[in-house]
C-alpha atoms as a PDB file:
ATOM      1  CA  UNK A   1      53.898  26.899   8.340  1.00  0.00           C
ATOM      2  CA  UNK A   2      50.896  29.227   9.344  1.00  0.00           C
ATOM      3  CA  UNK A   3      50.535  29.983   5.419  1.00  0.00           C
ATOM      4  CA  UNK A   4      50.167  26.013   4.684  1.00  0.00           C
ATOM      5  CA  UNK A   5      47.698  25.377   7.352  1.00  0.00           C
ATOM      6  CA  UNK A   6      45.775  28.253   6.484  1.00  0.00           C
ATOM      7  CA  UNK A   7      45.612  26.950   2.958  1.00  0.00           C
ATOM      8  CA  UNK A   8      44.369  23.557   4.361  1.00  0.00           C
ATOM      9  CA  UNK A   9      41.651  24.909   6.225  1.00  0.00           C
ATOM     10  CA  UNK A  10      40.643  26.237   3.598  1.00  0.00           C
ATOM     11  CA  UNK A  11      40.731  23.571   0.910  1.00  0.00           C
ATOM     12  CA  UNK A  12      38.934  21.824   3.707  1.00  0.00           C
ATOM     13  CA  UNK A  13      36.514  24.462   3.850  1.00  0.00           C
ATOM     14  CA  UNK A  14      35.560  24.556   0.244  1.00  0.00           C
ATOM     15  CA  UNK A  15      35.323  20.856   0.006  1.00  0.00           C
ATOM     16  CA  UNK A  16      32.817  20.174   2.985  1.00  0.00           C
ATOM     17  CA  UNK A  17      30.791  23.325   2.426  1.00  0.00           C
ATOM     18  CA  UNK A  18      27.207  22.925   1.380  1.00  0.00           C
ATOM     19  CA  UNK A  19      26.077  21.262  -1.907  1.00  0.00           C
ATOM     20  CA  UNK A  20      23.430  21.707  -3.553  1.00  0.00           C
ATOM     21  CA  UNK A  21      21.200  18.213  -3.430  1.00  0.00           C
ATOM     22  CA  UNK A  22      18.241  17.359  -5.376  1.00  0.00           C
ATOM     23  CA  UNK A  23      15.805  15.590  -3.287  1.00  0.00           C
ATOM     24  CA  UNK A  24      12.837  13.593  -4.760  1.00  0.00           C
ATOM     25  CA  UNK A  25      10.360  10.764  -4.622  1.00  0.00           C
ATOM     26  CA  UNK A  26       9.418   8.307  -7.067  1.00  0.00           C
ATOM     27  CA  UNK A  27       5.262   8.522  -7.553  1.00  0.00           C
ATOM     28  CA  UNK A  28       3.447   5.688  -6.312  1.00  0.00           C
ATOM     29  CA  UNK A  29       2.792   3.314  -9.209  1.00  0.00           C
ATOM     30  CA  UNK A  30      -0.760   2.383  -9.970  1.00  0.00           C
ATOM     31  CA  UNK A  31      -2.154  -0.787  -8.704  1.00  0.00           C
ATOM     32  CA  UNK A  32      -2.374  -3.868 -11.081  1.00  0.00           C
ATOM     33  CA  UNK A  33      -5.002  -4.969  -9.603  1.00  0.00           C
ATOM     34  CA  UNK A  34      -8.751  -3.850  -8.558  1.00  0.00           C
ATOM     35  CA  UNK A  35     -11.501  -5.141  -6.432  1.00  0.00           C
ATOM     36  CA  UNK A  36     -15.296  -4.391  -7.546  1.00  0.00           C
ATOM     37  CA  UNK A  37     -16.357  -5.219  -3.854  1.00  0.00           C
ATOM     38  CA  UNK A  38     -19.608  -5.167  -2.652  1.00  0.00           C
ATOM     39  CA  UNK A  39     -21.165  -4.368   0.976  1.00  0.00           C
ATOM     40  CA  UNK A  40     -24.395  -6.468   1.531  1.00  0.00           C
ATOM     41  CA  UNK A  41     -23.661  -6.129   4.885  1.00  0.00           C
ATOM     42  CA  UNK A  42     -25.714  -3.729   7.669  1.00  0.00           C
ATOM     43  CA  UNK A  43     -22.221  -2.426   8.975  1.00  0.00           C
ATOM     44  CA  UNK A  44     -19.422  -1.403   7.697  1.00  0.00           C
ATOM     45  CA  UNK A  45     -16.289  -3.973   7.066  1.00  0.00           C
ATOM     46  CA  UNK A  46     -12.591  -3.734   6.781  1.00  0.00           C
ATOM     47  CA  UNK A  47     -11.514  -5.221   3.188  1.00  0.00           C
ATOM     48  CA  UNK A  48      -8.238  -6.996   3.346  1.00  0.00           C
ATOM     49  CA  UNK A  49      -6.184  -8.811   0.668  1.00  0.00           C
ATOM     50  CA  UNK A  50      -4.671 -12.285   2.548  1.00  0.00           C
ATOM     51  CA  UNK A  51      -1.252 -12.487   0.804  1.00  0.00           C
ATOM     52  CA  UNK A  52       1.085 -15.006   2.043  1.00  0.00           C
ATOM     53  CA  UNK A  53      -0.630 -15.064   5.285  1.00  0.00           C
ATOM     54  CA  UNK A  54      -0.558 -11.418   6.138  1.00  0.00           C
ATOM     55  CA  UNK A  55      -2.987  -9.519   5.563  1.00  0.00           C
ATOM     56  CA  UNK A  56      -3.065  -6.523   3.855  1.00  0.00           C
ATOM     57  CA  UNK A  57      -5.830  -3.743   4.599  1.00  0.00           C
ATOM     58  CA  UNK A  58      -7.012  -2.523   1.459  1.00  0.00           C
ATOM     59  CA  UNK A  59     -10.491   0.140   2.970  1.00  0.00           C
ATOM     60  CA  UNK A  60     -13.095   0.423   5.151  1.00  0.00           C
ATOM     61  CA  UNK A  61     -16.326   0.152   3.064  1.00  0.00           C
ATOM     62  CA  UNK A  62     -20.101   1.399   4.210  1.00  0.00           C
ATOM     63  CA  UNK A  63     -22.955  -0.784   4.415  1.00  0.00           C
ATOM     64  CA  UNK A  64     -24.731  -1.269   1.658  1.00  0.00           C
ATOM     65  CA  UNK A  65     -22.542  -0.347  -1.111  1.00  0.00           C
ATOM     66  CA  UNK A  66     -20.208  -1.000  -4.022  1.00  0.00           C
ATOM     67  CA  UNK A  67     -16.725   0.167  -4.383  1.00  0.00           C
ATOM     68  CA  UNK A  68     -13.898  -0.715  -6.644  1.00  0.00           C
ATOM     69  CA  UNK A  69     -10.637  -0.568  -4.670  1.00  0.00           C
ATOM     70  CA  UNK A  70      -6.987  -0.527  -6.112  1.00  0.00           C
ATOM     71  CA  UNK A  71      -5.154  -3.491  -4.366  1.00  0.00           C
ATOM     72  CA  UNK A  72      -1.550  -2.030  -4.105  1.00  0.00           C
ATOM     73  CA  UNK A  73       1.517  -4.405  -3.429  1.00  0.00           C
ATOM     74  CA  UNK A  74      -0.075  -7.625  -5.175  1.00  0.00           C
ATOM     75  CA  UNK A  75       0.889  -8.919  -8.733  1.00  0.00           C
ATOM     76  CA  UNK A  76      -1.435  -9.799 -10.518  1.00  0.00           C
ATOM     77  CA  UNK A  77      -1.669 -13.680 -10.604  1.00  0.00           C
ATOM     78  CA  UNK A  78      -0.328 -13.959  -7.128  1.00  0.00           C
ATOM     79  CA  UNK A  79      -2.921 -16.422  -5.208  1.00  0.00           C
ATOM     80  CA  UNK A  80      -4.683 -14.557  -2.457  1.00  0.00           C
ATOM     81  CA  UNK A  81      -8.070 -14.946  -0.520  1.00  0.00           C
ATOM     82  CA  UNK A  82     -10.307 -11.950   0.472  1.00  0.00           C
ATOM     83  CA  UNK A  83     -11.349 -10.852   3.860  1.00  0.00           C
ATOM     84  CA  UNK A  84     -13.903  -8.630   4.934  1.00  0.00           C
ATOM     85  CA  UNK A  85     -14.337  -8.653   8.923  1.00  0.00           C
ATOM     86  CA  UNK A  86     -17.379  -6.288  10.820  1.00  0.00           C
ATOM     87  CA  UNK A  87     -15.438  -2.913  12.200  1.00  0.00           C
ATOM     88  CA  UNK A  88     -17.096  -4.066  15.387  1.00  0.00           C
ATOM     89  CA  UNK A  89     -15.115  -7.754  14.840  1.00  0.00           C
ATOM     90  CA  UNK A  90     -18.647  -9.580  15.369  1.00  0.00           C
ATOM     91  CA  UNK A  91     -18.233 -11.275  11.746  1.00  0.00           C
ATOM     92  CA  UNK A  92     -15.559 -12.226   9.431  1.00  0.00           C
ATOM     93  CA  UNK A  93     -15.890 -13.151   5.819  1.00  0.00           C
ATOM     94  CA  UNK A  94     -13.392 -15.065   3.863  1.00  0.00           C
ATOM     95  CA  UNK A  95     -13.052 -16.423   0.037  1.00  0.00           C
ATOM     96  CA  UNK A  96     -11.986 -19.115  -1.190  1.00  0.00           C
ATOM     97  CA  UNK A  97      -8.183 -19.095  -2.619  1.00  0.00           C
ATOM     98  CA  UNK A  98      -8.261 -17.377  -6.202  1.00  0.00           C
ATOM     99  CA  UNK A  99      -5.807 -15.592  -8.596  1.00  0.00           C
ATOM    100  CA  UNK A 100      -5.347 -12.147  -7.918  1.00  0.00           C
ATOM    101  CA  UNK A 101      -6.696 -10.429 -12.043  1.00  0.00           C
ATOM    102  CA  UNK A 102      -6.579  -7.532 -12.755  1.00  0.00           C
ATOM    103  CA  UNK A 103     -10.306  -6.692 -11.531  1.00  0.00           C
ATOM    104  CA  UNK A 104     -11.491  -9.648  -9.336  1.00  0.00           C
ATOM    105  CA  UNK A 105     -15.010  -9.298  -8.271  1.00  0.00           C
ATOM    106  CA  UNK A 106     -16.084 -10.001  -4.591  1.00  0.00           C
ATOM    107  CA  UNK A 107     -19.339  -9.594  -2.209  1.00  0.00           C
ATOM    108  CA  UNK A 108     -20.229 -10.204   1.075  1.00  0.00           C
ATOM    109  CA  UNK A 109     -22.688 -12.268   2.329  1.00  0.00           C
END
């Protein structure tokens, strides 16, 4: 009897013991879709994409200047508006409903 439930325990051993596991992630795709924004503001804003009603924060750009940011999580012809609001929250700027392309071109003011 000892002799079988040795032999158990050890089956039992063998099978739960430690496996080898390969453990990965898949890298981020690209985004379809790119904003050439522009800053003609004094201060800086916070550039969102309005999808759906939620909005999605894409950066934070300086005054004065021109980025092109990767919009992530929007395919391209979804409809969307554009959002820029003040990082102090003194002034928000918002587009008019338009398809999301591939590069869609915005500036504020």
């Amino acid at each position: 009897m000892r002799a079988l439930l040795a032999g158990a325990l050890l089956v039992a051993v063998v099978a739960c013991g430690s496996r080898k596991v390969d453990v990965s992630t898949t890298p981020k795709a690209a985004a379809s879709v790119t904003l050439h924004f522009t800053n003609k503001d004094n201060s800086a804003v916070n550039v969102y994409v309005v999808n759906g009603g939620t909005d999605l924060f894409v950066k934070q750009v300086q005054p004065n200047s021109t980025e092109d940011l990767p919009v992530s999580n929007v395919a391209a012809g979804t409809e969307v508006r554009l959002k820029a609001t003040r990082t102090d929250g003194s002034k928000t700027y918002t587009s008019d409903a338009m398809p999301a392309n591939t590069t869609m071109t915005w500036q504020v003011p």
